[in-house]
Protein backbone atom coordinates (compact mmCIF):
# COMPACT_ATOMS: atom_id res chain seq x y z
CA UNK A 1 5.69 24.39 10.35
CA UNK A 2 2.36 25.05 8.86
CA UNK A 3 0.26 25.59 11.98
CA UNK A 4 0.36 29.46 11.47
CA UNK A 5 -0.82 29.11 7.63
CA UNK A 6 -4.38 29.36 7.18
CA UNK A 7 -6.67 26.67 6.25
CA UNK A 8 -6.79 27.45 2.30
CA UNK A 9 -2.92 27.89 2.20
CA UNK A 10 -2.63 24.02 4.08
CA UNK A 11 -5.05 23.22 1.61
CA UNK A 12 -3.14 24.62 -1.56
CA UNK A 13 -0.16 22.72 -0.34
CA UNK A 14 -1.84 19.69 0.16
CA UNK A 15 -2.90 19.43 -2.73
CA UNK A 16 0.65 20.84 -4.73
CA UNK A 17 2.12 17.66 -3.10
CA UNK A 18 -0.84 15.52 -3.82
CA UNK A 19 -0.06 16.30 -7.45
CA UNK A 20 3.73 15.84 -7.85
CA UNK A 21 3.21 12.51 -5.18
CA UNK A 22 0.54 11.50 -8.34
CA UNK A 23 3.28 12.07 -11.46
CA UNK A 24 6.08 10.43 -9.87
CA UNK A 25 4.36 7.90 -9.02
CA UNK A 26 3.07 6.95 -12.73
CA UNK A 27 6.55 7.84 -13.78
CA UNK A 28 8.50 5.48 -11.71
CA UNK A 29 6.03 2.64 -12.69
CA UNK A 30 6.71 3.25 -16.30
CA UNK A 31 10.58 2.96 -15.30
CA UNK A 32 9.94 -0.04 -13.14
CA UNK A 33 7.75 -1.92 -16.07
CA UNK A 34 11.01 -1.36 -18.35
CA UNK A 35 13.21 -2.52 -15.83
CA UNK A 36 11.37 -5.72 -15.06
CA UNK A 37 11.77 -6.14 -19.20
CA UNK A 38 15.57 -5.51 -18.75
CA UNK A 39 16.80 -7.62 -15.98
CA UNK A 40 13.63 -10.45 -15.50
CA UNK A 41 13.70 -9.97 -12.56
CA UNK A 42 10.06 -10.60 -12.27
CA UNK A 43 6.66 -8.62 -11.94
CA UNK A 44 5.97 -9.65 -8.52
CA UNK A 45 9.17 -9.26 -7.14
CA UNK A 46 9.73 -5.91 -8.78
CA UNK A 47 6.04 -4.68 -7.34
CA UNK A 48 6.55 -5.64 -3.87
CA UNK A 49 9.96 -4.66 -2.95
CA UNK A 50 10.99 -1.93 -5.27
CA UNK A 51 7.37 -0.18 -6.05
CA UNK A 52 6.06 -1.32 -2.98
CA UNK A 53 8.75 0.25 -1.14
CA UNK A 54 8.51 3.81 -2.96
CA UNK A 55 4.91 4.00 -2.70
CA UNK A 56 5.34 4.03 0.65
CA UNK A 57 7.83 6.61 1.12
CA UNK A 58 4.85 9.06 1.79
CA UNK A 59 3.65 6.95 4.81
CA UNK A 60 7.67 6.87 6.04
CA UNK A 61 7.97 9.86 5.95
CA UNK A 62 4.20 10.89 7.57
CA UNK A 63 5.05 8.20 10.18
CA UNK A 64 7.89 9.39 11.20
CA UNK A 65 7.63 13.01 11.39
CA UNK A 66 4.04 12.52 12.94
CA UNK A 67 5.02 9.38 15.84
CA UNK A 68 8.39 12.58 16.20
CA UNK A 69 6.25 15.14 17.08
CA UNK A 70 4.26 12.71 19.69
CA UNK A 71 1.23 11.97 17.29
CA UNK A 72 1.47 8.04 17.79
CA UNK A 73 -2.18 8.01 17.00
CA UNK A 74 -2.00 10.15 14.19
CA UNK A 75 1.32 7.78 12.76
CA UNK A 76 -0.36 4.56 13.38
CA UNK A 77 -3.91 5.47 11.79
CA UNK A 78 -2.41 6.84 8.96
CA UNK A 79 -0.26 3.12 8.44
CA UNK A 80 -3.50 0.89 9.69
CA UNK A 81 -5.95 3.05 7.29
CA UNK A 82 -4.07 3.02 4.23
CA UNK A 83 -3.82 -1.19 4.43
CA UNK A 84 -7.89 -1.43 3.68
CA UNK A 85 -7.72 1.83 1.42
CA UNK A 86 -4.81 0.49 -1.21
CA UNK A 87 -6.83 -2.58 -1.43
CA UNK A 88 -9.79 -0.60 -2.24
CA UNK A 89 -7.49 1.36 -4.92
CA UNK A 90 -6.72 -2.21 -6.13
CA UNK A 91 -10.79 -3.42 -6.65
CA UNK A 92 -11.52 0.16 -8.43
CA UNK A 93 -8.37 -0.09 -10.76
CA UNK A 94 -10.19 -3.42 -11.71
CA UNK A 95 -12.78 -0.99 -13.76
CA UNK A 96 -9.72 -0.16 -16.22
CA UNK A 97 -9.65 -4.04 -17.82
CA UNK A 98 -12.67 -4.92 -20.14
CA UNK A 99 -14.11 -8.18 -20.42
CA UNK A 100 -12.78 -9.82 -17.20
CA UNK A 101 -12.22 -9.49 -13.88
CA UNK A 102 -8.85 -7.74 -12.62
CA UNK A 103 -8.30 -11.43 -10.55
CA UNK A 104 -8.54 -13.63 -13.08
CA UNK A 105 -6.00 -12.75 -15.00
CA UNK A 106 -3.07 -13.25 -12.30
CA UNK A 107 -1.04 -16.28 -14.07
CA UNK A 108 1.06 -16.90 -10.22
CA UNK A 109 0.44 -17.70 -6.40
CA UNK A 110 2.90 -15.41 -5.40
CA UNK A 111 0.37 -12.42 -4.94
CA UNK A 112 -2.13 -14.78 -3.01
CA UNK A 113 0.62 -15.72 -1.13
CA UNK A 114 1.64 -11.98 -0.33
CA UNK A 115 -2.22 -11.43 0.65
CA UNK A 116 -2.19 -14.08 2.77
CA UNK A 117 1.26 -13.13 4.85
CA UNK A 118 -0.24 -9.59 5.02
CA UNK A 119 -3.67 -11.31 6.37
CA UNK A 120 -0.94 -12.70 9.09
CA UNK A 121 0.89 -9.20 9.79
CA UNK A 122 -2.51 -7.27 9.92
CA UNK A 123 -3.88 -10.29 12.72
CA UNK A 124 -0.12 -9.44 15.01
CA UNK A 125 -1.23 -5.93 14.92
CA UNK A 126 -4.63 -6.37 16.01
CA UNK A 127 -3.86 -8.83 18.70
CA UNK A 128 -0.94 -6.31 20.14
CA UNK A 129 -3.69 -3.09 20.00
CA UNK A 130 -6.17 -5.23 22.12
CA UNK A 131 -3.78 -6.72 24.48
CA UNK A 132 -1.16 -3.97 24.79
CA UNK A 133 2.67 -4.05 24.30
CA UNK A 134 5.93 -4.22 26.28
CA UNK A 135 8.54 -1.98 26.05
CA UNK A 136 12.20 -3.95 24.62
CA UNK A 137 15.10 -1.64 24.58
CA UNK A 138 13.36 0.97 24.12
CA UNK A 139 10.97 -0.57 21.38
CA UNK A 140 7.71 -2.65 21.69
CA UNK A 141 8.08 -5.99 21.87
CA UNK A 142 5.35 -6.25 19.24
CA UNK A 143 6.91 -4.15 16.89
CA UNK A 144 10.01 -6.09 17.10
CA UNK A 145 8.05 -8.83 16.50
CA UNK A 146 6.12 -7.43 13.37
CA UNK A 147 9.44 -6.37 11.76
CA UNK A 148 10.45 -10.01 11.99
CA UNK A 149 7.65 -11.38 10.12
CA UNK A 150 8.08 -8.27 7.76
CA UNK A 151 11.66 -9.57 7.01
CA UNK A 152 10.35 -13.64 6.55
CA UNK A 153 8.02 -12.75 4.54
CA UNK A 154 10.30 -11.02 1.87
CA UNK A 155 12.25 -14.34 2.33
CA UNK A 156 9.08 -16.28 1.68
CA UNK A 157 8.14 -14.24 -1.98
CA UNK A 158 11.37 -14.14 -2.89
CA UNK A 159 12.03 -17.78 -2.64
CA UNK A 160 8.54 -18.41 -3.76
CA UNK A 161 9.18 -16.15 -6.85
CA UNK A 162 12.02 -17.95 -7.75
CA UNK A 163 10.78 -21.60 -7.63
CA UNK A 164 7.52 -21.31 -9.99
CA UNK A 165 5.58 -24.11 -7.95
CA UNK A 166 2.56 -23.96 -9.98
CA UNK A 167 0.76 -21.71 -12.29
CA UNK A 168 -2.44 -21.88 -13.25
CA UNK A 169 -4.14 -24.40 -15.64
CA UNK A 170 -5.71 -21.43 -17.58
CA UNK A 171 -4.45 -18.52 -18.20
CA UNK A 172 -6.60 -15.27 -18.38
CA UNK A 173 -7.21 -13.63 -21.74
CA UNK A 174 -5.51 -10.24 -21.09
CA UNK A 175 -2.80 -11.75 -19.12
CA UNK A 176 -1.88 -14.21 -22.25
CA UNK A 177 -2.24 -11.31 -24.49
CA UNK A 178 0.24 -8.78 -22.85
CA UNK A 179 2.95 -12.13 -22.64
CA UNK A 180 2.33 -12.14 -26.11
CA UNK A 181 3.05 -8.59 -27.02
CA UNK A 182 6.02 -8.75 -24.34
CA UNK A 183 7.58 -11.38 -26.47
CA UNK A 184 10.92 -10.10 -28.34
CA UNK A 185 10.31 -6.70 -26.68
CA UNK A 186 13.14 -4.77 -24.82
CA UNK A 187 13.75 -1.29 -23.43
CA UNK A 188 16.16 0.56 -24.98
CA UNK A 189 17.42 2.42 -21.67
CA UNK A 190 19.92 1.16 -19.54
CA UNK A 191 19.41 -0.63 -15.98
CA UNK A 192 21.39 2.26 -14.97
CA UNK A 193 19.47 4.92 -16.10
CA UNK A 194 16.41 3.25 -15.41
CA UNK A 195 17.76 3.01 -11.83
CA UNK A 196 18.32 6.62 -11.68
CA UNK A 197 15.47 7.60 -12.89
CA UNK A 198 13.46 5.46 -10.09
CA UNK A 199 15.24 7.17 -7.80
CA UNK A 200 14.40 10.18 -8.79
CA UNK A 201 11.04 10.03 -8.65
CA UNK A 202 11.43 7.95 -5.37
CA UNK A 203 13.30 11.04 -4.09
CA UNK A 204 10.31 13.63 -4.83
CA UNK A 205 7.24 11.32 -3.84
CA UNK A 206 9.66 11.18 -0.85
CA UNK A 207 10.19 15.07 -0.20
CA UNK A 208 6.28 15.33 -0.93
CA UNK A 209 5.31 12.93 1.64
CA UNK A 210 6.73 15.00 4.34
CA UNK A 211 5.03 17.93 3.09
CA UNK A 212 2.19 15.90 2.86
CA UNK A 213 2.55 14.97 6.69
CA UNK A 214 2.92 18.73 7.77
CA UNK A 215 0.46 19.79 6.41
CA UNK A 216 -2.11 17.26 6.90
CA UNK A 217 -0.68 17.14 10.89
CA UNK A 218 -2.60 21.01 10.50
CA UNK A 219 -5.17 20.07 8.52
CA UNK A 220 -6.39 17.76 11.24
CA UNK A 221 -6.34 20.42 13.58
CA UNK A 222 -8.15 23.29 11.85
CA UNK A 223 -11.06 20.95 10.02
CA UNK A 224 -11.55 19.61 13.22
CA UNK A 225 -12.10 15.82 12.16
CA UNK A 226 -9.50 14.67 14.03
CA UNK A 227 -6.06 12.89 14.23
CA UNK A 228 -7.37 9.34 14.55
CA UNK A 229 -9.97 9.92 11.52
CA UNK A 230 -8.31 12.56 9.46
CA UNK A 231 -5.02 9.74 9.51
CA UNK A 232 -7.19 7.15 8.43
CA UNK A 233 -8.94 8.84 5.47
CA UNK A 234 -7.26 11.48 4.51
CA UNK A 235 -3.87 11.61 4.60
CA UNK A 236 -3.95 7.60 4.15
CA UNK A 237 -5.70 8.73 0.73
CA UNK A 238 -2.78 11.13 0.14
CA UNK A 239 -0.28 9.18 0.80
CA UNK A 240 -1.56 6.60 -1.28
CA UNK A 241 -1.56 8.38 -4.70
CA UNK A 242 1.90 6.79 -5.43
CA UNK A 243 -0.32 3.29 -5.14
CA UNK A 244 -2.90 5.00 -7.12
CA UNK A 245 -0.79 6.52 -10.06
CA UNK A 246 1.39 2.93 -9.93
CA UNK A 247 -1.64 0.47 -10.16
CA UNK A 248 -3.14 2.53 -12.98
CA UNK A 249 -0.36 2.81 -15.16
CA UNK A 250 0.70 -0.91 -14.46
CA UNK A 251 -2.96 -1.85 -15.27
CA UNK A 252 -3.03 0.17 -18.44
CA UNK A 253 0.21 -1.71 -19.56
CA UNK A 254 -1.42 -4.67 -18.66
CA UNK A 255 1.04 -5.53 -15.84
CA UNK A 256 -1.54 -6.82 -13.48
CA UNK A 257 0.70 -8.92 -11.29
CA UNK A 258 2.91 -5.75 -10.64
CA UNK A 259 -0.24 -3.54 -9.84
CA UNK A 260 -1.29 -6.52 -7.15
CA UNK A 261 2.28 -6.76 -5.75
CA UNK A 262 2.79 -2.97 -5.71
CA UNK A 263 -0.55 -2.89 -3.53
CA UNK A 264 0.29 -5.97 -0.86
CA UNK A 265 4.04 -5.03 -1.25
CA UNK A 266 3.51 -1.67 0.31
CA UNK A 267 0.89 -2.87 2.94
CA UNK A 268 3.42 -5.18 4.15
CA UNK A 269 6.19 -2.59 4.62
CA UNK A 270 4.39 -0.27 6.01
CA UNK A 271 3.29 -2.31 8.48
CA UNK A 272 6.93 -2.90 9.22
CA UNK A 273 7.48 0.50 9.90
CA UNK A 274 5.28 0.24 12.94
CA UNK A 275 8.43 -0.44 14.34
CA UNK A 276 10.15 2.82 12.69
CA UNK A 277 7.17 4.66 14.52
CA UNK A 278 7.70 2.79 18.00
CA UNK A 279 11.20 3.93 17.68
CA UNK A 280 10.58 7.59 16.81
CA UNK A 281 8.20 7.89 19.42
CA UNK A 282 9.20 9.14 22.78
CA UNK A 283 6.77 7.78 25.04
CA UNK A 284 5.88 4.13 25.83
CA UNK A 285 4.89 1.63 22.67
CA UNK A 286 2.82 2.51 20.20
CA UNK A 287 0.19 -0.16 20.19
CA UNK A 288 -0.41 0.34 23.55
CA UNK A 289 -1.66 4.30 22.65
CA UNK A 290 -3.96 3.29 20.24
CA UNK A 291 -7.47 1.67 21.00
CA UNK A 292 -10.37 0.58 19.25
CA UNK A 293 -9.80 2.37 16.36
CA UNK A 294 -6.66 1.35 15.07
CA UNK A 295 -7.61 -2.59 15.86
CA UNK A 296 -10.79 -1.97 14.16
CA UNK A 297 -8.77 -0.27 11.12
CA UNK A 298 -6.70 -3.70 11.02
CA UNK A 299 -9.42 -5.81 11.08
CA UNK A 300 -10.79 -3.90 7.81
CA UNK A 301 -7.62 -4.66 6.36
CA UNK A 302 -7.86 -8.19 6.93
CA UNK A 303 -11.49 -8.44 5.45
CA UNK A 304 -10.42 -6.52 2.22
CA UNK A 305 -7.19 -8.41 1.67
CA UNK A 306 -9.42 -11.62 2.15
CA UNK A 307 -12.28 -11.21 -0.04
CA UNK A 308 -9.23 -10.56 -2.62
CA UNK A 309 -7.54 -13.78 -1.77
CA UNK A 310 -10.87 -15.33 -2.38
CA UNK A 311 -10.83 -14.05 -5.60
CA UNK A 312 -7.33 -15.35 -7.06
CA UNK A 313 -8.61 -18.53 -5.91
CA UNK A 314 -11.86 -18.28 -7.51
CA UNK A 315 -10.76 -16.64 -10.67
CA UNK A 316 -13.65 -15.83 -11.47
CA UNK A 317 -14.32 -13.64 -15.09
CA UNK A 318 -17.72 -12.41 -14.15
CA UNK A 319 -18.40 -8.41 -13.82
CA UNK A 320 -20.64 -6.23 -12.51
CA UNK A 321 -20.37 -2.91 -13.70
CA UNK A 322 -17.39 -3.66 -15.46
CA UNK A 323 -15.44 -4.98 -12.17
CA UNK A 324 -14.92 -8.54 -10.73
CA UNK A 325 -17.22 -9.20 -7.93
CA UNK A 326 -14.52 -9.55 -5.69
CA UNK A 327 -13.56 -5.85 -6.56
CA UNK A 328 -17.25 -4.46 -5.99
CA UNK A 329 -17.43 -6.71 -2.76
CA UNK A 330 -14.28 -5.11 -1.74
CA UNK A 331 -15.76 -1.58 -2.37
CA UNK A 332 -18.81 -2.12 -0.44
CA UNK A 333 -16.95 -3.77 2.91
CA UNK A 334 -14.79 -0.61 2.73
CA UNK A 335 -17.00 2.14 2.17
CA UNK A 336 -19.24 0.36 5.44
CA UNK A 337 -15.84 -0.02 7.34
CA UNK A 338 -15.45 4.02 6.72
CA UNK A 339 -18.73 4.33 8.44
CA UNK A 340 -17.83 2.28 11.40
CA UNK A 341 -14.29 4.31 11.48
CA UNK A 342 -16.29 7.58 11.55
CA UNK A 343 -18.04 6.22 14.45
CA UNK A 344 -14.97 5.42 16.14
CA UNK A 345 -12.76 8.93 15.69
């Protein structure tokens, strides 16, 4: 579609949809915040299945159209190099909360426990890149196998959620102060008009990820960078905004636990739609396509999502620079991993 546009035109509407991707996004967190308030549903739950969901609709709906039009490499980068990317997003959106670290103020295990099943989906994908996949009906074997975990491990949170089995013995200061100001305060909207206006903005981040996807599918071509590395950077940067705009306004309202979950929510589920890609695709599976980039990609993820896990345990309130350690850790092991990527392309 935008193959015969020149560069400057693919550039203009890159960046159109990089914008409206960017507003829905903050609006649909503001929506989701009020409906968490409405139906206690909880901030975790609420981050990792409904925002982590829509965030993701740009990587659907680049996936898709990308793995359709026989760019498997192209589909899976853009999945494998948004994973280390959103965590990145995570340690920078640390920066917006003064006087301790974005970590330490997490009052339940259920976003270490999300890091750690992602930890365990990333490891499933590396494994199948370096040993190869099976076709099953059509579909890799792998990727039926990584949708399975997908689906256990939304039975794991939720249940998890649910049963409260511990909380910390201290809570952090800005987490006790937005329970505090959350006390006796309710959103005047409906759940039904919240819900609508969710899906709204769910419905244009959605229409701008495929834009997004066609025009970053030429964009790789004409710069000349690549599929494997222009997926991994670039469009995984555009296709994160909805992450972006989400985390920031959840930080800024001081819902920290829906920022993490919105993060490792929509790392999870777009792993899962590895298996959406395998479909799509017309020739063999996926994972077998993709080499030592893509297993390198996952292995970034896994180091990111760790050295966060090691900070919810820690919970540490020491900053550098303003951020947690963990966060500036996080930073640096990226921004080396997007050397090593480079190298790779």
């Amino acid at each position: 579609m935008f193959e015969s546009v020149p560069l400057w035109g693919n550039v203009s509407v890159f960046l159109g949809a990089s914008l409206a991707v960017w507003v829905a996004g903050t609006h649909v967190a503001r929506c989701a915040d009020a409906l968490e308030k409405r139906t206690g549903i909880g901030e975790a739950v609420i981050g990792m299945l409904l925002l982590g969901f829509i965030s993701a609709l740009p990587e659907l709906a680049v996936t898709v159209s990308a793995s359709w039009n026989g760019n498997a490499q192209l589909a899976v980068n853009n999945l494998l190099g948004g994973m280390a990317l959103n965590v990145a997003i995570l340690a920078a959106a640390d920066a917006l909360i003064r006087g301790e670290a974005l970590t330490s103020a997490i009052a339940t295990p259920t976003p270490l426990l999300q890091a750690a099943l992602l930890i365990v989906l990333l490891a499933l994908v590396a494994g199948a890149t370096v040993v190869g996949d099976v076709a099953l009906y059509g579909v890799g074997a792998w990727s039926c196998a990584i949708l399975a975990a997908y689906i256990a491990c939304v039975y794991i949170v939720r249940r998890t959620e649910s049963a409260k089995s511990w909380v910390p013995a201290k809570n952090g200061g800005q987490a006790a102060a937005a329970e505090a100001r959350d006390r006796g305060r309710a959103p005047t909207t409906s759940v039904a008009q919240l819900a609508a206006k969710i899906a709204a903005g769910a419905a244009v981040i959605l229409v701008a990820g495929y834009v997004l996807s066609e025009s970053g599918d030429a964009l790789a071509e004409q710069t000349g960078l690549g599929e494997s590395f222009f997926g991994a950077v670039f469009l995984a940067l555009s296709t994160s905004l909805p992450e972006i705009s989400i985390v920031i306004a959840a930080v800024r309202i001081s819902r920290y636990e829906m920022a993490i979950s919105d993060i490792l929510g929509a790392n999870l589920f777009c792993l899962a739609l590895i298996f959406v890609v395998d479909a799509a695709y017309t020739g063999g599976p996926v994972l077998s396509e993709v080499g030592a980039f893509s297993t390198f990609a996952a292995l970034l993820g896994i180091a990111v999502t760790a050295l966060f896990v090691a900070g919810l345990v820690e919970r540490s309130h020491r900053t550098v620079m303003g951020m947690g350690v963990d966060s500036m850790t996080v930073i640096g092991t990226y921004a080396a991993g997007l050397g090593v990527l480079y190298g790779l392309r």
